[in-house]
C-alpha atoms as a PDB file:
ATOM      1  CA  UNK A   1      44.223   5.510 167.990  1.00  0.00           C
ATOM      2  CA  UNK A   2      45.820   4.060 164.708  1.00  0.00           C
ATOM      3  CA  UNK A   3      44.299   3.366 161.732  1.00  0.00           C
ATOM      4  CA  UNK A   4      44.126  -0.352 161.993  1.00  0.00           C
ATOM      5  CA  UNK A   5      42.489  -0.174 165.802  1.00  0.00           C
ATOM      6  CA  UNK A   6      40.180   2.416 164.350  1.00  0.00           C
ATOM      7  CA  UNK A   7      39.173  -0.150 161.559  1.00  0.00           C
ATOM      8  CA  UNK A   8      38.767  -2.782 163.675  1.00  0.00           C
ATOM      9  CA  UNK A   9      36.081  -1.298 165.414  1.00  0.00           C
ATOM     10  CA  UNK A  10      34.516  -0.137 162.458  1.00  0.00           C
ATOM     11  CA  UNK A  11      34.559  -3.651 161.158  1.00  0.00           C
ATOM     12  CA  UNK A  12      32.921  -5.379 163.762  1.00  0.00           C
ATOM     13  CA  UNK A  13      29.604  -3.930 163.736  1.00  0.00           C
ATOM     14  CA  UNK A  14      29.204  -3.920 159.579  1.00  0.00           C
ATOM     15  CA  UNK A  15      30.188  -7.878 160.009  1.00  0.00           C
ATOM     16  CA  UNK A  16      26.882  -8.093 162.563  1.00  0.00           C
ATOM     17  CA  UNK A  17      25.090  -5.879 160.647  1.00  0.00           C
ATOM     18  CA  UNK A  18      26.183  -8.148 157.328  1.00  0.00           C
ATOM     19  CA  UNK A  19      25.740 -11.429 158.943  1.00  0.00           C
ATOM     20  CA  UNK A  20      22.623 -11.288 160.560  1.00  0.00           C
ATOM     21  CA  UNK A  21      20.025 -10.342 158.285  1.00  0.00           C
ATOM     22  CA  UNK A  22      21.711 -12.941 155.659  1.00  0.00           C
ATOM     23  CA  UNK A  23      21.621 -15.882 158.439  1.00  0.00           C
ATOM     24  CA  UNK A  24      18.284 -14.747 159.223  1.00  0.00           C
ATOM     25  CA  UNK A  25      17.116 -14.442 156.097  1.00  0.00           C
ATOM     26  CA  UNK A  26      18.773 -17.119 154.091  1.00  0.00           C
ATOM     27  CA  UNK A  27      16.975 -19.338 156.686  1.00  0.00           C
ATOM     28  CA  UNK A  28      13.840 -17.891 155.943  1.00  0.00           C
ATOM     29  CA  UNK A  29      13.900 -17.796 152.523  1.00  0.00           C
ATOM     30  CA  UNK A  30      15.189 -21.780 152.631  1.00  0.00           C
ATOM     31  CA  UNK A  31      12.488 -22.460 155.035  1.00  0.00           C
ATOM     32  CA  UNK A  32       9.663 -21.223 153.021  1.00  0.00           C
ATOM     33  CA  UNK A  33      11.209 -22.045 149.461  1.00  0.00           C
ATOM     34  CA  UNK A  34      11.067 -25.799 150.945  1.00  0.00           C
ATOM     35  CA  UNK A  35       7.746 -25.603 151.872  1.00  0.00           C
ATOM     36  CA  UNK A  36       6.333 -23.991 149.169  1.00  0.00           C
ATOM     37  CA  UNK A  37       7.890 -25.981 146.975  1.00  0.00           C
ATOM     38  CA  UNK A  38       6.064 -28.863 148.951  1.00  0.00           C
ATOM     39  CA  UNK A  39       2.680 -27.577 149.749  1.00  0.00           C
ATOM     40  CA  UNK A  40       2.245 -24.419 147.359  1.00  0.00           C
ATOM     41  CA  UNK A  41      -1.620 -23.999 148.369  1.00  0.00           C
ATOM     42  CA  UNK A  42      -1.074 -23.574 151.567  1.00  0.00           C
ATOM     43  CA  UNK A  43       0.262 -19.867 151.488  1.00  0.00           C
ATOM     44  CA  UNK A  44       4.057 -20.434 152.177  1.00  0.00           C
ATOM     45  CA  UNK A  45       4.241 -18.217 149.155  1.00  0.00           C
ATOM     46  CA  UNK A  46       3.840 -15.330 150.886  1.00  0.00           C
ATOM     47  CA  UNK A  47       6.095 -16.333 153.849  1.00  0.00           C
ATOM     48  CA  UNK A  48       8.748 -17.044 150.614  1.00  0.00           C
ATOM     49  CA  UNK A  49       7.881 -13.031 149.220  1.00  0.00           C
ATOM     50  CA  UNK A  50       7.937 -11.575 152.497  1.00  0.00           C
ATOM     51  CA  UNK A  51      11.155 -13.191 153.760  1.00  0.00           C
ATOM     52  CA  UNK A  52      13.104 -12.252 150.360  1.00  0.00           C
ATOM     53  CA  UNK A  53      11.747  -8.872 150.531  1.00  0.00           C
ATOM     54  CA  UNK A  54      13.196  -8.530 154.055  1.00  0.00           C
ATOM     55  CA  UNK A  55      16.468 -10.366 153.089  1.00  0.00           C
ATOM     56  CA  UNK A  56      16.903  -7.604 150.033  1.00  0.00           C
ATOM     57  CA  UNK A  57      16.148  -5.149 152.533  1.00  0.00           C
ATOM     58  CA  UNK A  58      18.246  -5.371 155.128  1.00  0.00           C
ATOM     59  CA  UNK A  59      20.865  -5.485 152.843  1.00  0.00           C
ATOM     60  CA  UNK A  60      20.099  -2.368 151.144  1.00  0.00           C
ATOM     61  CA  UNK A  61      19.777  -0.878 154.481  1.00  0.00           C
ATOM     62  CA  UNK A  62      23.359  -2.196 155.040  1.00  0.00           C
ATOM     63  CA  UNK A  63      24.284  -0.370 152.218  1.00  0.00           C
ATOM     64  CA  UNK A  64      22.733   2.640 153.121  1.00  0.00           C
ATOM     65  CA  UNK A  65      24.184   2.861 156.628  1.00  0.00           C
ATOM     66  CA  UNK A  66      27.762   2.860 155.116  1.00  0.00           C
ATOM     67  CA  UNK A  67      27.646   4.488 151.986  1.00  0.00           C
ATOM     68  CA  UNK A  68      29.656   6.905 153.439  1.00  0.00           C
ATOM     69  CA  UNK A  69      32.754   4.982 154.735  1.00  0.00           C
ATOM     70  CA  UNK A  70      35.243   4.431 151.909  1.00  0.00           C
ATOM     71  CA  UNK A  71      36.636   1.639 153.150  1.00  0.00           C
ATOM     72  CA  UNK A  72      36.794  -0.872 156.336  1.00  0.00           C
END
């Protein structure tokens, strides 16, 4: 395999693992900032923490996973 086939496969599963947990969590994090924002007794504040906290950490576990691979 050549180096440009071999990256290509290596780039399509850091592009899922990239773009999922930010669609996912951008949406969560918009979904709860707007209600919060609207209603803040009503414990979307926690939703908000909770889907930052997963949003940082997916990413981090993105980072993690290819730490190792100097480039794509």
């Amino acid at each position: 395999m050549s180096q440009i086939e071999n990256n290509q496969q290596a780039l399509k599963p850091f592009i899922l693992g990239f773009l999922m947990p930010t669609l996912v969590g951008k949406t969560l994090v918009v979904y709860f900032g707007l209600n919060y924002s609207e209603f803040p007794g009503d414990g979307y504040g926690y939703g908000l923490v909770a889907a930052i906290i997963f949003t940082v950490g997916n990413l981090l576990r993105l980072v993690w996973r290819y730490r190792n691979v100097e480039d794509l």
